[in-house]
PDB file of N, CA and C in Angstrom:
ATOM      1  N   UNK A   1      14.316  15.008  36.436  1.00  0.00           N
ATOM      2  CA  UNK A   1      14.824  15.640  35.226  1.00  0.00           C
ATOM      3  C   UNK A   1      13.922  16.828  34.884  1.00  0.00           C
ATOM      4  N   UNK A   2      14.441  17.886  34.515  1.00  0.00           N
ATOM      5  CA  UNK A   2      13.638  19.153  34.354  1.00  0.00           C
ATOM      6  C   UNK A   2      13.713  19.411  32.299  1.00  0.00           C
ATOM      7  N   UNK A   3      12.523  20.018  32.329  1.00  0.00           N
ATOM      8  CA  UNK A   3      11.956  20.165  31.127  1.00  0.00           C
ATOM      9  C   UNK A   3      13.239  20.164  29.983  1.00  0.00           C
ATOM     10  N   UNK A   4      14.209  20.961  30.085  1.00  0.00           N
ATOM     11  CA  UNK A   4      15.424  21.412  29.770  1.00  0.00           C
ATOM     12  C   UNK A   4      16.087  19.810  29.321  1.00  0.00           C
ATOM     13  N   UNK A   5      16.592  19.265  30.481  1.00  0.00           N
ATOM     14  CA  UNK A   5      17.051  18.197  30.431  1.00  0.00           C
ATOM     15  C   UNK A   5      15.883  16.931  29.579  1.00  0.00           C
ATOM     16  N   UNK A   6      15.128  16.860  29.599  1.00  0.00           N
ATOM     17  CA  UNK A   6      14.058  16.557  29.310  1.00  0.00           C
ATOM     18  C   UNK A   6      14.058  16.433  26.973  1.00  0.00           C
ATOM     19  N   UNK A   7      14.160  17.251  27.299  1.00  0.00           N
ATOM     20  CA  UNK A   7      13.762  17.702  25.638  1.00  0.00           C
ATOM     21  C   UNK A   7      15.290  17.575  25.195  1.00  0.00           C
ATOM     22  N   UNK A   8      16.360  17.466  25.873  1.00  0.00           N
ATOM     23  CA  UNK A   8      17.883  17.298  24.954  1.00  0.00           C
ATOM     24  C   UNK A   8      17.864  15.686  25.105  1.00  0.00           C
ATOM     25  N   UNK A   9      17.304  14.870  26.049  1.00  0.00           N
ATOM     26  CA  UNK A   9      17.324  13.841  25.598  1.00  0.00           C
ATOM     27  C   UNK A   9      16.341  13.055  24.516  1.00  0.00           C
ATOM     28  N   UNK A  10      15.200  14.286  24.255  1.00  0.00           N
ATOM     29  CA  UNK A  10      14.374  13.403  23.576  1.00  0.00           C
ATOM     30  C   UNK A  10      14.977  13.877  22.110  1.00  0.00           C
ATOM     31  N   UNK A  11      15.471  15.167  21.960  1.00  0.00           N
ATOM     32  CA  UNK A  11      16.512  15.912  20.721  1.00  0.00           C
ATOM     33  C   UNK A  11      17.388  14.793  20.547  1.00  0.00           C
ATOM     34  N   UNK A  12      18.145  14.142  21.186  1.00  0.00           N
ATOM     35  CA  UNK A  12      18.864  13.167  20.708  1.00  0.00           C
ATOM     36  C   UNK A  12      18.734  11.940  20.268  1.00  0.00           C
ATOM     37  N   UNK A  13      17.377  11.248  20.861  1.00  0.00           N
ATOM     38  CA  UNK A  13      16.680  10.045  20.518  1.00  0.00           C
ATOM     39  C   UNK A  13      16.327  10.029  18.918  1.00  0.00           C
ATOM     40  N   UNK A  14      15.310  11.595  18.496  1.00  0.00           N
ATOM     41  CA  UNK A  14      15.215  11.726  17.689  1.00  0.00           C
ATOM     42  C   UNK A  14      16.294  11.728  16.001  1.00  0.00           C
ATOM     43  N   UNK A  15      17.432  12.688  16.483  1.00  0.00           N
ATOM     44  CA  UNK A  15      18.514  12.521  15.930  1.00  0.00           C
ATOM     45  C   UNK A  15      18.791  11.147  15.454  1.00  0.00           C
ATOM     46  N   UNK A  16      19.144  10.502  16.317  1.00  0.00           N
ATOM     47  CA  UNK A  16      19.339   9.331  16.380  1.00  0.00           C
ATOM     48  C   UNK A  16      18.810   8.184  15.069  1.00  0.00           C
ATOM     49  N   UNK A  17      17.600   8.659  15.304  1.00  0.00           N
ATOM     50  CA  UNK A  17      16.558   7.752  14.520  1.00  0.00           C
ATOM     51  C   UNK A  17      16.540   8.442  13.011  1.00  0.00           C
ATOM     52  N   UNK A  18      17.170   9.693  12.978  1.00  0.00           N
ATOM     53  CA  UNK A  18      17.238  10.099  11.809  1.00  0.00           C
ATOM     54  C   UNK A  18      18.398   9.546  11.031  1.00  0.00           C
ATOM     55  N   UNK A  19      19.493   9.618  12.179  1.00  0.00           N
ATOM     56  CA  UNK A  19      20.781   9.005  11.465  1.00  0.00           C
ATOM     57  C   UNK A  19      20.834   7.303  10.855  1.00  0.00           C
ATOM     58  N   UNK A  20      20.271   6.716  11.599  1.00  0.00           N
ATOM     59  CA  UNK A  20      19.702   5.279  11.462  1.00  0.00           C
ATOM     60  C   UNK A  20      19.113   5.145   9.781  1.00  0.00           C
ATOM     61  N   UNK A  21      18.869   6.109   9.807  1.00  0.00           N
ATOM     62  CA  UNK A  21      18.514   5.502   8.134  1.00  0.00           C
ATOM     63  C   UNK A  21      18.736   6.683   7.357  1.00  0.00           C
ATOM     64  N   UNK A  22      19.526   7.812   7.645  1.00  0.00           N
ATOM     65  CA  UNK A  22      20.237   8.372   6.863  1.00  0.00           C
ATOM     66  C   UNK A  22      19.254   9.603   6.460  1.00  0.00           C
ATOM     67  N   UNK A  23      18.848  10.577   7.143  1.00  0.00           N
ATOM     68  CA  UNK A  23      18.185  11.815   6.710  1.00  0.00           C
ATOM     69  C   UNK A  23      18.959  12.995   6.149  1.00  0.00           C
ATOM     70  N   UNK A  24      18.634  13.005   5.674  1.00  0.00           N
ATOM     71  CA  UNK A  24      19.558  14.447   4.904  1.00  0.00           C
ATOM     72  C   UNK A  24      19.430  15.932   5.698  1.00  0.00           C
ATOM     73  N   UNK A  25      20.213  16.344   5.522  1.00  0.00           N
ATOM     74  CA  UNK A  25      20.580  18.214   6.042  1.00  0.00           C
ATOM     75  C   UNK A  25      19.532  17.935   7.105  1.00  0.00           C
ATOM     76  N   UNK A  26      20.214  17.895   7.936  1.00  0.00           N
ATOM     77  CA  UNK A  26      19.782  17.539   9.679  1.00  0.00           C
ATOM     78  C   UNK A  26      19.836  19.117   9.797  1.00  0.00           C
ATOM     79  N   UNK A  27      18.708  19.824  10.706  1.00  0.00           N
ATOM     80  CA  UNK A  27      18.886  21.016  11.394  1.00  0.00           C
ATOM     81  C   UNK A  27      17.637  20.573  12.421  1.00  0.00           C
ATOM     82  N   UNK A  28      18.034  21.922  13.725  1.00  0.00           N
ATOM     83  CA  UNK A  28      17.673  22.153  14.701  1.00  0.00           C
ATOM     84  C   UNK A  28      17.691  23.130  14.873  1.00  0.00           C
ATOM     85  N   UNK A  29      16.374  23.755  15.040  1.00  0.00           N
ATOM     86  CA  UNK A  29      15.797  25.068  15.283  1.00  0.00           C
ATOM     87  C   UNK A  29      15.356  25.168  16.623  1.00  0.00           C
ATOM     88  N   UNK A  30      16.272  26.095  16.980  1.00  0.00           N
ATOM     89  CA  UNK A  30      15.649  25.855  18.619  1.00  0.00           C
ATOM     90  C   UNK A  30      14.596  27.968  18.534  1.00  0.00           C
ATOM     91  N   UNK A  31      13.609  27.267  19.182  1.00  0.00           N
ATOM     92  CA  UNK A  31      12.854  28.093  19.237  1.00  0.00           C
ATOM     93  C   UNK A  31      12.767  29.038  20.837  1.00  0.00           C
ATOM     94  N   UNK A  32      12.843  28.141  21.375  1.00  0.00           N
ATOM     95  CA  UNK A  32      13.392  28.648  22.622  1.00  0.00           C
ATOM     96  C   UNK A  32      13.734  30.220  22.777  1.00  0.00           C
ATOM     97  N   UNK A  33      14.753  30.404  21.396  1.00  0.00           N
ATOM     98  CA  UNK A  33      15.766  31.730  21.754  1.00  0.00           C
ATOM     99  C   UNK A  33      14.660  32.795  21.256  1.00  0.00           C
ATOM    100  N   UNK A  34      13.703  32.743  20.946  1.00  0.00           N
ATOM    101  CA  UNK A  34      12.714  34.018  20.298  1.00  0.00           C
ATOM    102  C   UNK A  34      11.473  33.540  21.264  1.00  0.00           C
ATOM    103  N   UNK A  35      11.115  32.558  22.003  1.00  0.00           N
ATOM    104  CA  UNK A  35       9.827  32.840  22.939  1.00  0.00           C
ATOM    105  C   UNK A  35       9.039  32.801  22.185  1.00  0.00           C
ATOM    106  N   UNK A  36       7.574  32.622  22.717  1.00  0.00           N
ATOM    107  CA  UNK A  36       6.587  32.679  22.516  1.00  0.00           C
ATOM    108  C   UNK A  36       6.111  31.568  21.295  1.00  0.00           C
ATOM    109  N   UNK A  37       6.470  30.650  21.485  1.00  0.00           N
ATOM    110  CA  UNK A  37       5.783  29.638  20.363  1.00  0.00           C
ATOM    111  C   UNK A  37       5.229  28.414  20.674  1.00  0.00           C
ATOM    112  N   UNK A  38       4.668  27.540  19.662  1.00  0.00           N
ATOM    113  CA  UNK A  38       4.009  26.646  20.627  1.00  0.00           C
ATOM    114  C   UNK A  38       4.689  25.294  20.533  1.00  0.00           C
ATOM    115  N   UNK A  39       6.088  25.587  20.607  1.00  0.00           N
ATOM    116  CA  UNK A  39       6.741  23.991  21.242  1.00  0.00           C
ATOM    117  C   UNK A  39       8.372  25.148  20.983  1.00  0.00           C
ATOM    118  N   UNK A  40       9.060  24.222  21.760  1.00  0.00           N
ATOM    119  CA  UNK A  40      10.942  24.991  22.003  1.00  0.00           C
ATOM    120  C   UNK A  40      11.843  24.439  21.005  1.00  0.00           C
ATOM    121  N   UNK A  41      11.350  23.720  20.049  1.00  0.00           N
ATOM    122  CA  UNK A  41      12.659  23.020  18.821  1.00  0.00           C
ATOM    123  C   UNK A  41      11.417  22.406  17.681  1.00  0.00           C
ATOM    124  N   UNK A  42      12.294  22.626  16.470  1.00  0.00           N
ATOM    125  CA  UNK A  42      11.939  21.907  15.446  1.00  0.00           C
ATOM    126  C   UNK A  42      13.489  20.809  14.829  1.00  0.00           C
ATOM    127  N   UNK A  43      13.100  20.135  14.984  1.00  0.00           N
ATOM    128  CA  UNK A  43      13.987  19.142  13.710  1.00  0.00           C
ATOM    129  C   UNK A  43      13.598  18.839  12.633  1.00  0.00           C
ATOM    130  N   UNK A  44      14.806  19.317  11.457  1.00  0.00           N
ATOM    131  CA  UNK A  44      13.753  19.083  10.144  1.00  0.00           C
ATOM    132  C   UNK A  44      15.158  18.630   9.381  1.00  0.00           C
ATOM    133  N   UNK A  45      14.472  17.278   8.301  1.00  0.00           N
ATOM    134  CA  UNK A  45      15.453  16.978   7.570  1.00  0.00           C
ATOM    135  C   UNK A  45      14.879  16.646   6.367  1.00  0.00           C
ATOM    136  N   UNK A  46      15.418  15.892   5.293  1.00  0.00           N
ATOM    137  CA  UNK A  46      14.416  15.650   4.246  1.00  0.00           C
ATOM    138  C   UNK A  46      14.885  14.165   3.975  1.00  0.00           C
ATOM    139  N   UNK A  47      14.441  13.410   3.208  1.00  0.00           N
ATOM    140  CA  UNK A  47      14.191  11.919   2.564  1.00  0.00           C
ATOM    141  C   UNK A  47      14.785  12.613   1.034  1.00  0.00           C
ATOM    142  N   UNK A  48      14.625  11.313   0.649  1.00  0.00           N
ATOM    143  CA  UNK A  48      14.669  11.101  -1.397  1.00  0.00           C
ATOM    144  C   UNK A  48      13.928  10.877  -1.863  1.00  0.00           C
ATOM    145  N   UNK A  49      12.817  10.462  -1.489  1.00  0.00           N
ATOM    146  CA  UNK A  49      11.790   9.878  -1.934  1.00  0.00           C
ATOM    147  C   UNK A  49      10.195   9.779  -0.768  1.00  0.00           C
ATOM    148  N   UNK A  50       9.325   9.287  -1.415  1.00  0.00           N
ATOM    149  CA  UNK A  50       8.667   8.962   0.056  1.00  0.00           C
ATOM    150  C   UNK A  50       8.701   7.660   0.836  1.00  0.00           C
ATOM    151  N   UNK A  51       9.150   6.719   0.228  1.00  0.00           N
ATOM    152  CA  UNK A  51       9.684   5.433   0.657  1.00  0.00           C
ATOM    153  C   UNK A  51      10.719   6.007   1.931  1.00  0.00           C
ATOM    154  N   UNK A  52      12.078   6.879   1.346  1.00  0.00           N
ATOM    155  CA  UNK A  52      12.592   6.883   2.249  1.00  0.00           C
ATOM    156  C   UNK A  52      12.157   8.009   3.513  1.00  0.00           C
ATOM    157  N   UNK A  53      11.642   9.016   3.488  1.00  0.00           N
ATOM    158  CA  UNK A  53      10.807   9.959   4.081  1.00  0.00           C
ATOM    159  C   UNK A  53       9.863   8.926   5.324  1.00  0.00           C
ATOM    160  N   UNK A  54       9.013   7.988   4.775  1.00  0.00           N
ATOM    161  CA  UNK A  54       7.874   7.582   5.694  1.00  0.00           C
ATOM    162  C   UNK A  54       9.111   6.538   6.621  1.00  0.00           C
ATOM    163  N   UNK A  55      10.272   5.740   6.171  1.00  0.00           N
ATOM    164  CA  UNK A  55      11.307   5.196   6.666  1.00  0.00           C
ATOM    165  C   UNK A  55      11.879   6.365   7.871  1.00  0.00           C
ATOM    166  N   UNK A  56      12.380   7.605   7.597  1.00  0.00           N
ATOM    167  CA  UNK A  56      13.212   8.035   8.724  1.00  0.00           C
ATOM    168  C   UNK A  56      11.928   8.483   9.544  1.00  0.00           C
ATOM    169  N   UNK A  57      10.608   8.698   9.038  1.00  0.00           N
ATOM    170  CA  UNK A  57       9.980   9.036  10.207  1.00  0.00           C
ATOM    171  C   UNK A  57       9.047   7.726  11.233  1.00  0.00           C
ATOM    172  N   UNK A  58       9.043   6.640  10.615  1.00  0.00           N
ATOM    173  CA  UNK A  58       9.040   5.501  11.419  1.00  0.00           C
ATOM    174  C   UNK A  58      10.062   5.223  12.108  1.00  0.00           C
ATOM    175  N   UNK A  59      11.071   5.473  11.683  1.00  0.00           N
ATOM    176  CA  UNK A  59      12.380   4.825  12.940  1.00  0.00           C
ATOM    177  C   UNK A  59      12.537   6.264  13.866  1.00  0.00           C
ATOM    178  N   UNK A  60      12.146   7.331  13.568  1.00  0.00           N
ATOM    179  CA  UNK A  60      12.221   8.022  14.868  1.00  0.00           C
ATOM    180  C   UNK A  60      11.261   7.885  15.668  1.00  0.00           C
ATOM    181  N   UNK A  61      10.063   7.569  15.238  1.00  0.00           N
ATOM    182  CA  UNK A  61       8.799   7.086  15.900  1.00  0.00           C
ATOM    183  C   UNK A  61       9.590   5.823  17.094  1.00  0.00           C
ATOM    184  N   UNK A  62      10.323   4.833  16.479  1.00  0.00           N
ATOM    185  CA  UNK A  62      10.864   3.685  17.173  1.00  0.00           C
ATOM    186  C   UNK A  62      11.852   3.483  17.928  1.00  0.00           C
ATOM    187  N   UNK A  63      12.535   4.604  17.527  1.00  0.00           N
ATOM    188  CA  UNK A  63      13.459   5.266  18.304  1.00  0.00           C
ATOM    189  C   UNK A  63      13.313   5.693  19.935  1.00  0.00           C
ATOM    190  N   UNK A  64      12.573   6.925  19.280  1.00  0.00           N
ATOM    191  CA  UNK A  64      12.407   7.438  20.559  1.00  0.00           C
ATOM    192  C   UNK A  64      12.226   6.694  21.294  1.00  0.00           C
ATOM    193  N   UNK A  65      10.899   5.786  21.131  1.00  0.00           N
ATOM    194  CA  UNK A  65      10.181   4.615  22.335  1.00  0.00           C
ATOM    195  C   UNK A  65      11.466   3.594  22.773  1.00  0.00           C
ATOM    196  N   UNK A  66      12.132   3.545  21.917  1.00  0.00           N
ATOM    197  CA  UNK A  66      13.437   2.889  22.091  1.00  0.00           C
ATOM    198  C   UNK A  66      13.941   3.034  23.236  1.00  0.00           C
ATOM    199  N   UNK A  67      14.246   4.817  23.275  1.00  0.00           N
ATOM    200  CA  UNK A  67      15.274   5.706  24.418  1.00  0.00           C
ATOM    201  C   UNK A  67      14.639   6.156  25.132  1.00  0.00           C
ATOM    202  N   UNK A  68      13.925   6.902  25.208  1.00  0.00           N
ATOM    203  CA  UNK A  68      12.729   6.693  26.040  1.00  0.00           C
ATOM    204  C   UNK A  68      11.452   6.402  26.457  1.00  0.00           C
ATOM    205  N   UNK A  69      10.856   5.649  26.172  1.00  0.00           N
ATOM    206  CA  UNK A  69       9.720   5.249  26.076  1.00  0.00           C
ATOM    207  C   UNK A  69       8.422   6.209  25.617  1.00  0.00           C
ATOM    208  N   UNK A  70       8.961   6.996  24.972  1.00  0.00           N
ATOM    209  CA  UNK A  70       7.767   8.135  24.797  1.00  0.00           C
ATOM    210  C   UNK A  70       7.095   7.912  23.549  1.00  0.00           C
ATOM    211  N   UNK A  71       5.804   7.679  23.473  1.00  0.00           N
ATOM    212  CA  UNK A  71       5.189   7.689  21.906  1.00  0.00           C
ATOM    213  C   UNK A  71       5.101   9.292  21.428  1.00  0.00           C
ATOM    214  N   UNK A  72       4.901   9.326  20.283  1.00  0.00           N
ATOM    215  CA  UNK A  72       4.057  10.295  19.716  1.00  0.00           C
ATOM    216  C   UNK A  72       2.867  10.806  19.946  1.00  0.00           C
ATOM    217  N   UNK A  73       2.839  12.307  20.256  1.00  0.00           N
ATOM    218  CA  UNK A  73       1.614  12.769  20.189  1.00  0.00           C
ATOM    219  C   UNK A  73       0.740  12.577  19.310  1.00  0.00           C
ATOM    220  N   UNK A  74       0.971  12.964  18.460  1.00  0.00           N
ATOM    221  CA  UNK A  74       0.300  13.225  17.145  1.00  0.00           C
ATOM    222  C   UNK A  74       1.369  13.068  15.584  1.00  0.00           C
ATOM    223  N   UNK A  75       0.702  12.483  14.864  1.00  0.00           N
ATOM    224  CA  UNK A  75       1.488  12.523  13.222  1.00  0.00           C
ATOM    225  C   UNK A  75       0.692  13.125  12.913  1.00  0.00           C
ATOM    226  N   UNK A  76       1.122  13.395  11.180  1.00  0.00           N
ATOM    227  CA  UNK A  76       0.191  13.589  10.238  1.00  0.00           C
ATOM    228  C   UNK A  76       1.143  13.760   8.898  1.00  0.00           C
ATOM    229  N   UNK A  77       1.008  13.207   7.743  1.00  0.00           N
ATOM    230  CA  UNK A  77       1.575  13.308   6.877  1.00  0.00           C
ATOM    231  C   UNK A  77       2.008  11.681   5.922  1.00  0.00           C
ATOM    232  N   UNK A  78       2.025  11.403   6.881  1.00  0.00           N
ATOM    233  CA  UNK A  78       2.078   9.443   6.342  1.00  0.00           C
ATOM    234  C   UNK A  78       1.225   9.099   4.956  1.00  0.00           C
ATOM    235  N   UNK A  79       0.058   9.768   4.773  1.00  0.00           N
ATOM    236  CA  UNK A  79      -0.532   9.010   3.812  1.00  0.00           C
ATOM    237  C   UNK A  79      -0.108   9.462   2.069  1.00  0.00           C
ATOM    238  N   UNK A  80       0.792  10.516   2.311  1.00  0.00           N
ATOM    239  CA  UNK A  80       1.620  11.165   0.894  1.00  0.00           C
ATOM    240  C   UNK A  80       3.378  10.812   1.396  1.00  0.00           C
ATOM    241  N   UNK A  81       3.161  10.895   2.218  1.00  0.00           N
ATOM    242  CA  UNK A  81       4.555  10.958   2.774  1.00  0.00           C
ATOM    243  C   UNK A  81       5.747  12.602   2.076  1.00  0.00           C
ATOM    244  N   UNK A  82       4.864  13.539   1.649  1.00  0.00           N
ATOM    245  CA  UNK A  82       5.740  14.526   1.220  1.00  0.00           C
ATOM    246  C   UNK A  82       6.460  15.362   2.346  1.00  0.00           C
ATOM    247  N   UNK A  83       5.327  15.630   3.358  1.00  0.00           N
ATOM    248  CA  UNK A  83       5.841  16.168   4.452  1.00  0.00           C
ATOM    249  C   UNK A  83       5.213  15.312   5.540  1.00  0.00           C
ATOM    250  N   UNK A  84       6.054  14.867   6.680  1.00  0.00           N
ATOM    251  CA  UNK A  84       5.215  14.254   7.897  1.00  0.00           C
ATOM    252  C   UNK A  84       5.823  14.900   8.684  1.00  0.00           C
ATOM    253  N   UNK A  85       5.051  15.171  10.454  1.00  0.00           N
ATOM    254  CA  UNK A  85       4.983  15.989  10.998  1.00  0.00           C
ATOM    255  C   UNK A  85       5.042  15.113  12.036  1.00  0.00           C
ATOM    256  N   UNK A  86       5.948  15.019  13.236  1.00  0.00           N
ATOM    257  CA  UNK A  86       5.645  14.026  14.411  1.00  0.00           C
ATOM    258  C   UNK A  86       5.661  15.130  15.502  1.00  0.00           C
ATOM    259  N   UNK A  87       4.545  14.902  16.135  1.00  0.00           N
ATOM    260  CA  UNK A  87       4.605  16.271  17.266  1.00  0.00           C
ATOM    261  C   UNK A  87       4.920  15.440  18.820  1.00  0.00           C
ATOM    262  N   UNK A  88       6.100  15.778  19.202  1.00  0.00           N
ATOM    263  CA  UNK A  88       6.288  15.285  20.750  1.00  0.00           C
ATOM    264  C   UNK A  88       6.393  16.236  21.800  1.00  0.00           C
ATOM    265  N   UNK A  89       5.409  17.164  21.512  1.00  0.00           N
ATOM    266  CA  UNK A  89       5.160  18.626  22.604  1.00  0.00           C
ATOM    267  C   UNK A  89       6.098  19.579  22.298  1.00  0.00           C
ATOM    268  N   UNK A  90       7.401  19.193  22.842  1.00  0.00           N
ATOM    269  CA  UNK A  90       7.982  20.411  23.387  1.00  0.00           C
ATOM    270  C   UNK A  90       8.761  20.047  22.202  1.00  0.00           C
ATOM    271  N   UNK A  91       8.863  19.383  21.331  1.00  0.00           N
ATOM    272  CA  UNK A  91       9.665  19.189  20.361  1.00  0.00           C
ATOM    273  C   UNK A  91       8.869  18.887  18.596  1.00  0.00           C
ATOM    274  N   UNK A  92       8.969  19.591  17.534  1.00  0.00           N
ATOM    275  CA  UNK A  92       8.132  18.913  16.466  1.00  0.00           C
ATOM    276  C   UNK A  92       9.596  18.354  15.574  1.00  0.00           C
ATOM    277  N   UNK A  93       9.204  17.222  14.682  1.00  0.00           N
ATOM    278  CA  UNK A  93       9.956  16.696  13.944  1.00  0.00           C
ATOM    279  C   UNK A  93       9.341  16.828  12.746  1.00  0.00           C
ATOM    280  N   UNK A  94      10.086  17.478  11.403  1.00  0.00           N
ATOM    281  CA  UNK A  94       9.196  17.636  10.300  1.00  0.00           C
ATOM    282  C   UNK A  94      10.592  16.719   9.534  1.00  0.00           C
ATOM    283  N   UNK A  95       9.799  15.820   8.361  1.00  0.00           N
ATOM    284  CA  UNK A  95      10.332  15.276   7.724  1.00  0.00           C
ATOM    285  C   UNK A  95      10.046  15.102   6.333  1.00  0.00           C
ATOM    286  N   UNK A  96      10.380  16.154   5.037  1.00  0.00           N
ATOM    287  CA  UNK A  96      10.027  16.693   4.146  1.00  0.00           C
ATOM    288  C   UNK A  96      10.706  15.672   3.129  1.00  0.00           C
ATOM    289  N   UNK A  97      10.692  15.340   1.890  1.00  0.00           N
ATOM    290  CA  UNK A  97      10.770  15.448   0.337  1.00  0.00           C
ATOM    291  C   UNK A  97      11.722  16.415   0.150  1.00  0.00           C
ATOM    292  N   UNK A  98      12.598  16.515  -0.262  1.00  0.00           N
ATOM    293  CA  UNK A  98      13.343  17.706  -0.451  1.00  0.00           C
ATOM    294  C   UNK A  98      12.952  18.610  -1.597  1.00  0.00           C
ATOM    295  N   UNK A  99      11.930  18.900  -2.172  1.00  0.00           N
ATOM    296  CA  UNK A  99      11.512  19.723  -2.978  1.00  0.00           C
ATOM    297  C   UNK A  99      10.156  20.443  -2.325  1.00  0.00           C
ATOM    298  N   UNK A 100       9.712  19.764  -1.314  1.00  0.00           N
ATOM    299  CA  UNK A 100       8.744  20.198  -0.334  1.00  0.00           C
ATOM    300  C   UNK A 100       9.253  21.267   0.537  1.00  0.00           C
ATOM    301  N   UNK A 101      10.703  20.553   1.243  1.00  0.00           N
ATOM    302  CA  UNK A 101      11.371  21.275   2.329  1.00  0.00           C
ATOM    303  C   UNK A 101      11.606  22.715   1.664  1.00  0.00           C
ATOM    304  N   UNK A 102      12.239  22.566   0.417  1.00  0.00           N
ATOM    305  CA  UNK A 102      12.293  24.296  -0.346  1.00  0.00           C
ATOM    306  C   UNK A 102      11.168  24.676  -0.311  1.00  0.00           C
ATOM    307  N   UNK A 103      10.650  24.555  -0.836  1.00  0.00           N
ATOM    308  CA  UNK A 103       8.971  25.588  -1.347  1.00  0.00           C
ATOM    309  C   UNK A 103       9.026  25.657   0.145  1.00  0.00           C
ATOM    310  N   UNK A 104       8.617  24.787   1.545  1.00  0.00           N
ATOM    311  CA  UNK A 104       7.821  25.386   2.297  1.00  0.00           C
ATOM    312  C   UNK A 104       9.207  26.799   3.405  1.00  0.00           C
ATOM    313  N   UNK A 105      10.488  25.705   3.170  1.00  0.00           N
ATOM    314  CA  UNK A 105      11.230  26.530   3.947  1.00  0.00           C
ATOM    315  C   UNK A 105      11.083  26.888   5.046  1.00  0.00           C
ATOM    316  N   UNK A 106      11.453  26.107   6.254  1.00  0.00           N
ATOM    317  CA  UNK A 106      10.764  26.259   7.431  1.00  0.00           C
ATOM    318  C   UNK A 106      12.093  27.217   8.305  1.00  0.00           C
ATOM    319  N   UNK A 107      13.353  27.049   7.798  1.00  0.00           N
ATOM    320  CA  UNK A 107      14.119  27.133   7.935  1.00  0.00           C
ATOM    321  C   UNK A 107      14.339  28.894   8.065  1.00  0.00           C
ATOM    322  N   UNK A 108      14.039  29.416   6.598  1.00  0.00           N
ATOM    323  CA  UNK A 108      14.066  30.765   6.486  1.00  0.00           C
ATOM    324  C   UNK A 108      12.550  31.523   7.331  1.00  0.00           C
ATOM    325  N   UNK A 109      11.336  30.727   7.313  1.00  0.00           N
ATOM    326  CA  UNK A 109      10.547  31.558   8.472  1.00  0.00           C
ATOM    327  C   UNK A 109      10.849  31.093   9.874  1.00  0.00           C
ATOM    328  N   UNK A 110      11.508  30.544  10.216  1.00  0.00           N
ATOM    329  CA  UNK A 110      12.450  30.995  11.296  1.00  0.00           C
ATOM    330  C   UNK A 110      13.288  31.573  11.393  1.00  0.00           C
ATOM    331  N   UNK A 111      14.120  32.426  10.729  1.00  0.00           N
ATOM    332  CA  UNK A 111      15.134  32.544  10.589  1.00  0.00           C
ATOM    333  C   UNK A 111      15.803  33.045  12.185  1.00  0.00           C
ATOM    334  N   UNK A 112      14.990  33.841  12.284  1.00  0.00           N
ATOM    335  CA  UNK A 112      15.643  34.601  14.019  1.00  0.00           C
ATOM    336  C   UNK A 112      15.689  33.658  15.086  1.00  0.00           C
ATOM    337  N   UNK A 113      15.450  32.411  14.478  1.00  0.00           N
ATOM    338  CA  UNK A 113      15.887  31.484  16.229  1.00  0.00           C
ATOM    339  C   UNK A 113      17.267  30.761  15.606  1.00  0.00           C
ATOM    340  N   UNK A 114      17.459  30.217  16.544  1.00  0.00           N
ATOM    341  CA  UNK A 114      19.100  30.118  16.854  1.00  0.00           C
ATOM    342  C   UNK A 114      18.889  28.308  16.038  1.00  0.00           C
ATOM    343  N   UNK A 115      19.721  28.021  14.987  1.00  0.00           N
ATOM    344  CA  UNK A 115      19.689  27.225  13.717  1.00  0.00           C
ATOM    345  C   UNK A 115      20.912  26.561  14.011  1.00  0.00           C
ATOM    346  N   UNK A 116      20.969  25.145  13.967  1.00  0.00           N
ATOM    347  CA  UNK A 116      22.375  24.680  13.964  1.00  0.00           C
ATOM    348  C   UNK A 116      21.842  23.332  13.193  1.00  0.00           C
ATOM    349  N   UNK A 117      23.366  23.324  12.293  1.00  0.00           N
ATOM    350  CA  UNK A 117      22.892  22.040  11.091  1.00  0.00           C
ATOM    351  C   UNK A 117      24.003  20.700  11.769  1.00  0.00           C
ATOM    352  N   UNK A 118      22.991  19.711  11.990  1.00  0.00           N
ATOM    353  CA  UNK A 118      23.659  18.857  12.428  1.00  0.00           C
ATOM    354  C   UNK A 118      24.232  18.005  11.580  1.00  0.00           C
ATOM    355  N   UNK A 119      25.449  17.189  11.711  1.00  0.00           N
ATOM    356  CA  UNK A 119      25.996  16.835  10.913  1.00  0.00           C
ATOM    357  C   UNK A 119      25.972  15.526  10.921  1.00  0.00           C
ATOM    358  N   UNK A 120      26.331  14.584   9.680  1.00  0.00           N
ATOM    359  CA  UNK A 120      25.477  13.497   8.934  1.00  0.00           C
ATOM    360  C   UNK A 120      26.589  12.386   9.129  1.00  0.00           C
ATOM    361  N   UNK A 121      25.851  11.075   9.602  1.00  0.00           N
ATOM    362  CA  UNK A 121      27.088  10.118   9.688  1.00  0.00           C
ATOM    363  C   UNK A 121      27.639   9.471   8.314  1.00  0.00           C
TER     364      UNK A 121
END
């Protein structure tokens, strides 16, 4: 499996684990289309709370390992739970507070990569 193939299955694991407990305004920023950065996609959605926030980012944590056995590189954000950050290389998962996700807007300083809002079960 090549890098490509690689990262749409781990894009979907992730997904996955978001839908599982219900993340809000699902997007995918693929970074890819502007070069030069240091991973090819962001997924970012937000929680209601931090109860539910530290929830969708544990089940994508469980997820993934689920679908493919891959842990996490690195977190960070768990101990507020406003924003957590799961880094799986070629892919970051940010999982915001929705009053976090505005102020920081990850969305609009990307704006020039190619944005698609995934849609919510």
């Amino acid at each position: 499996m090549n890098k490509a193939e690689e990262s749409k299955v781990l894009i979907e694991a992730i997904l996955e684990g978001i839908h599982r407990i219900k993340g809000k305004e699902i997007k995918h920023v693929d970074l890819e289309s502007i070069g030069h950065t240091e991973c090819g996609h962001f997924i970012i959605c937000h929680g209601t709370s931090s109860t539910h926030v530290d929830s969708i980012a544990h089940s994508v944590e469980q997820t993934v390992k689920e679908i493919t056995g891959e842990d996490v590189w690195h977190r960070d954000g768990y101990r507020n739970a406003l924003w957590i950050l799961l880094d799986y290389g070629d892919v970051m998962v940010h999982v915001f507070q929705e009053d976090a996700r505005r102020f920081y807007n990850l969305e609009e300083l990307w704006a020039d990569a190619k944005i698609t809002k995934i849609e919510e079960d």
